[in-house]
Protein backbone atom coordinates (compact mmCIF):
# COMPACT_ATOMS: atom_id res chain seq x y z
CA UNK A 1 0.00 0.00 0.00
CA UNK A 2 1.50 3.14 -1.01
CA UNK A 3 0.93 6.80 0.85
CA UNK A 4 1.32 9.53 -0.38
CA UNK A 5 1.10 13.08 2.42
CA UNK A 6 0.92 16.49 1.22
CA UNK A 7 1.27 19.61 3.41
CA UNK A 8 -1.38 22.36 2.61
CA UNK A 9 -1.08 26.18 2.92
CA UNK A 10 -4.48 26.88 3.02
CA UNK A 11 -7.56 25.04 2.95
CA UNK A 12 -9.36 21.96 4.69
CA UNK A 13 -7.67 19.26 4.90
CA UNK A 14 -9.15 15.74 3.10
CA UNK A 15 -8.22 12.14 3.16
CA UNK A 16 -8.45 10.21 -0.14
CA UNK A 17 -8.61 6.45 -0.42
CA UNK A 18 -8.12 4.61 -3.47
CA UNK A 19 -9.04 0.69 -3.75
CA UNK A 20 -9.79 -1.85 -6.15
CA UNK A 21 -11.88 -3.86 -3.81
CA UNK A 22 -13.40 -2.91 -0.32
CA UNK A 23 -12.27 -5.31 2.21
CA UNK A 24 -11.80 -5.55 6.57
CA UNK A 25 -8.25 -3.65 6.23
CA UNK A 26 -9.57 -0.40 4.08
CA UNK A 27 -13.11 -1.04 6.62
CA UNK A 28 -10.78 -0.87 9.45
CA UNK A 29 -8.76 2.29 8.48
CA UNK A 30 -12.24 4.06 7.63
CA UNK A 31 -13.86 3.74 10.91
CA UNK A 32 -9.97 4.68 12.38
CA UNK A 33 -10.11 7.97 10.07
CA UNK A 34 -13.68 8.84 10.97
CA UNK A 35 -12.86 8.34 14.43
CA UNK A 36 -15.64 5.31 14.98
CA UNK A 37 -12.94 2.91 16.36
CA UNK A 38 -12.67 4.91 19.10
CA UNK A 39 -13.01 3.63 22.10
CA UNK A 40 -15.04 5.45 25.23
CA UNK A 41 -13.79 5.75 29.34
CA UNK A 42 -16.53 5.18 31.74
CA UNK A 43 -16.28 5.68 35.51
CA UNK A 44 -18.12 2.70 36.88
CA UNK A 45 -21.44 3.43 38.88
CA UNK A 46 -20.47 0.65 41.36
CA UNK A 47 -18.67 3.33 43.79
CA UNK A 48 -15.28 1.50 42.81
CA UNK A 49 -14.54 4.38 40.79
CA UNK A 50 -12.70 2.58 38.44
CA UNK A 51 -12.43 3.68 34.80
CA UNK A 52 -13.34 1.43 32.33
CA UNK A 53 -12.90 1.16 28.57
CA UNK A 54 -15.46 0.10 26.25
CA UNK A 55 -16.61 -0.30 22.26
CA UNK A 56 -19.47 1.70 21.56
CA UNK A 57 -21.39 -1.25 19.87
CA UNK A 58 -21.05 -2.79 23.48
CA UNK A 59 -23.70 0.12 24.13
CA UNK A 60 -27.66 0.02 23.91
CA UNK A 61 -28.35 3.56 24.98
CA UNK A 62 -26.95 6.32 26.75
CA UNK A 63 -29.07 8.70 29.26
CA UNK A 64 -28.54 12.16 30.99
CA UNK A 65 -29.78 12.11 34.13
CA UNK A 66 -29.13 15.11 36.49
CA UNK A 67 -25.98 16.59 33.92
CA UNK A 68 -24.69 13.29 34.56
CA UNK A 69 -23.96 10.64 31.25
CA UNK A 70 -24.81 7.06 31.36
CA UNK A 71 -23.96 4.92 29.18
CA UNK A 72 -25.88 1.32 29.09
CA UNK A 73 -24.32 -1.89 28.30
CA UNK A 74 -25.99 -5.51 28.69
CA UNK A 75 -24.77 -5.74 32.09
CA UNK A 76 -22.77 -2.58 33.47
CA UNK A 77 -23.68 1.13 33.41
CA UNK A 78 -20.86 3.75 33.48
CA UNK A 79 -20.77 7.30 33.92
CA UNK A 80 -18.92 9.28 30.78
CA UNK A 81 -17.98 12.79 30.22
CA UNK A 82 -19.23 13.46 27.24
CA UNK A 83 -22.46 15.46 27.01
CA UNK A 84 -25.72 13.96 25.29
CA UNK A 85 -25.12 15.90 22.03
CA UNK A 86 -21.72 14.95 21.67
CA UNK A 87 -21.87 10.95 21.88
CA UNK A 88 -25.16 11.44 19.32
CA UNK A 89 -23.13 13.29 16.57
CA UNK A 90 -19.42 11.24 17.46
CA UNK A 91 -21.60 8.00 16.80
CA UNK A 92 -24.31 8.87 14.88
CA UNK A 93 -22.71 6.80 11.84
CA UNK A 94 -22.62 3.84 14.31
CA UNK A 95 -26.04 3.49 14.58
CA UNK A 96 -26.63 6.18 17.37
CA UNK A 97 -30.20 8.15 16.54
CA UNK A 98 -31.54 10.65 19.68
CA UNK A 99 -34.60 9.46 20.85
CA UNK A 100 -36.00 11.57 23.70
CA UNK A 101 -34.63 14.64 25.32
CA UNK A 102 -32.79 12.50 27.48
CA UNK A 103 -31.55 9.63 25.71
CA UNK A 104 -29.85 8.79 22.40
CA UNK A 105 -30.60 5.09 21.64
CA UNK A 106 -28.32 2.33 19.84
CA UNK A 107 -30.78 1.33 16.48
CA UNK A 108 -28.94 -1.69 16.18
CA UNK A 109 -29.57 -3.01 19.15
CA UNK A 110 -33.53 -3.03 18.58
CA UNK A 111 -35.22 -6.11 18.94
CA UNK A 112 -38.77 -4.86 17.78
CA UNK A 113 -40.98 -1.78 17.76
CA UNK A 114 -44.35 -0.54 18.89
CA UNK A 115 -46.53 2.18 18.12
CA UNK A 116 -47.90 3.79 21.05
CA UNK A 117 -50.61 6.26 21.26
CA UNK A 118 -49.30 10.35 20.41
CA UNK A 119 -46.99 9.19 17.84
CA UNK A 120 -44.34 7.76 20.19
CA UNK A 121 -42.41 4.01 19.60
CA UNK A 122 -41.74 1.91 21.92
CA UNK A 123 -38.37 0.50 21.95
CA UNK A 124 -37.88 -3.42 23.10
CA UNK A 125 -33.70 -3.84 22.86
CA UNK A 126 -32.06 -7.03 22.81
CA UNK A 127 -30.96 -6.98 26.39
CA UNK A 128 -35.19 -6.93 27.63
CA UNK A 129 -34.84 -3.22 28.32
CA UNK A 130 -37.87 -1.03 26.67
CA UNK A 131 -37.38 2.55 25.77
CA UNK A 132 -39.57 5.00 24.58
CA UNK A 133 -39.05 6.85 21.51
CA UNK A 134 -40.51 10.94 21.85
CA UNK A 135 -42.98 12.13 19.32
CA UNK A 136 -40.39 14.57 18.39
CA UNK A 137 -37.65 11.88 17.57
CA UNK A 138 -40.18 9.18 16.24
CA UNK A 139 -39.98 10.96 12.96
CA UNK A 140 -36.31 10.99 12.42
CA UNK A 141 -36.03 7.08 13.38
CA UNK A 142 -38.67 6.38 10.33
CA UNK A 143 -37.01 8.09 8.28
CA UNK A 144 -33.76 6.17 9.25
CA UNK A 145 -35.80 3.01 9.02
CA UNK A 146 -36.97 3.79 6.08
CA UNK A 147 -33.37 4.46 3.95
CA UNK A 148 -31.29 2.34 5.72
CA UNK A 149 -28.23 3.00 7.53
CA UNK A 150 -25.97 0.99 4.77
CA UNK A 151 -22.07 1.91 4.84
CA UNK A 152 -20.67 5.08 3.94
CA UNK A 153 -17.46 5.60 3.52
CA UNK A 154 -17.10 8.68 1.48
């Protein structure tokens, strides 16, 4: 694999990758570039106060409660420093969609959905947890639904 750098004067900077066929390695480097194979530090809850490190995939939702960050794994909870809006737009490629005030949920870890009365979803996640979806937010997750969050690595 050859690389080439460049040093600009002016201007944004851009990353350009060039491959005959798309395979784990070029994958690999795309989620590195975008910044998706990042992982996140967690405090746990426990009142160890140990930090932990942990995938975001490992994550079914995260929650704000009191200006504090929680994020929600399938058996752990651990409090990060990030705010709400933050983790939504760092992992919104990753299958991270807002979904109340409160809460930005993991799509892929959706077992099923129901409609509830006032245009709200509810949420059943593959770890037995249910979560409702806002009116407000409903929208935007039909919409996802509806497209398809296929890969992008332009």
């Amino acid at each position: 694999m050859k690389v080439m750098m460049e040093q600009l004067a002016a201007g944004e900077e851009e990353i350009i990758i060039r491959y005959r066929e798309m395979n784990e390695r070029i994958e690999a480097l795309c989620r590195f570039i975008k910044g998706q194979d990042s992982k996140l530090v967690g405090r746990g809850v426990d009142g160890g106060g140990q930090l932990y490190l942990f995938s975001p995939d490992e994550v079914f939702y995260f929650e704000s409660v009191d200006n504090a960050v929680y994020a929600y794994l399938s058996d752990a909870v651990y409090r990060i420093q990030e705010s709400l809006p933050e983790i939504t737009a760092r992992y919104e490629e990753n299958g991270f969609l807002r979904c109340s005030r409160t809460m930005t949920i993991h799509i892929d870890k959706i077992e099923r959905l129901k409609s509830e009365p006032g245009s709200r979803i509810r949420a059943f996640l593959s770890n037995g947890e249910t979560v409702m979806i806002s009116r407000k937010y409903a929208k935007e997750l039909r919409a996802v639904l509806k497209r398809g969050r296929g890969k992008d690595y332009a």
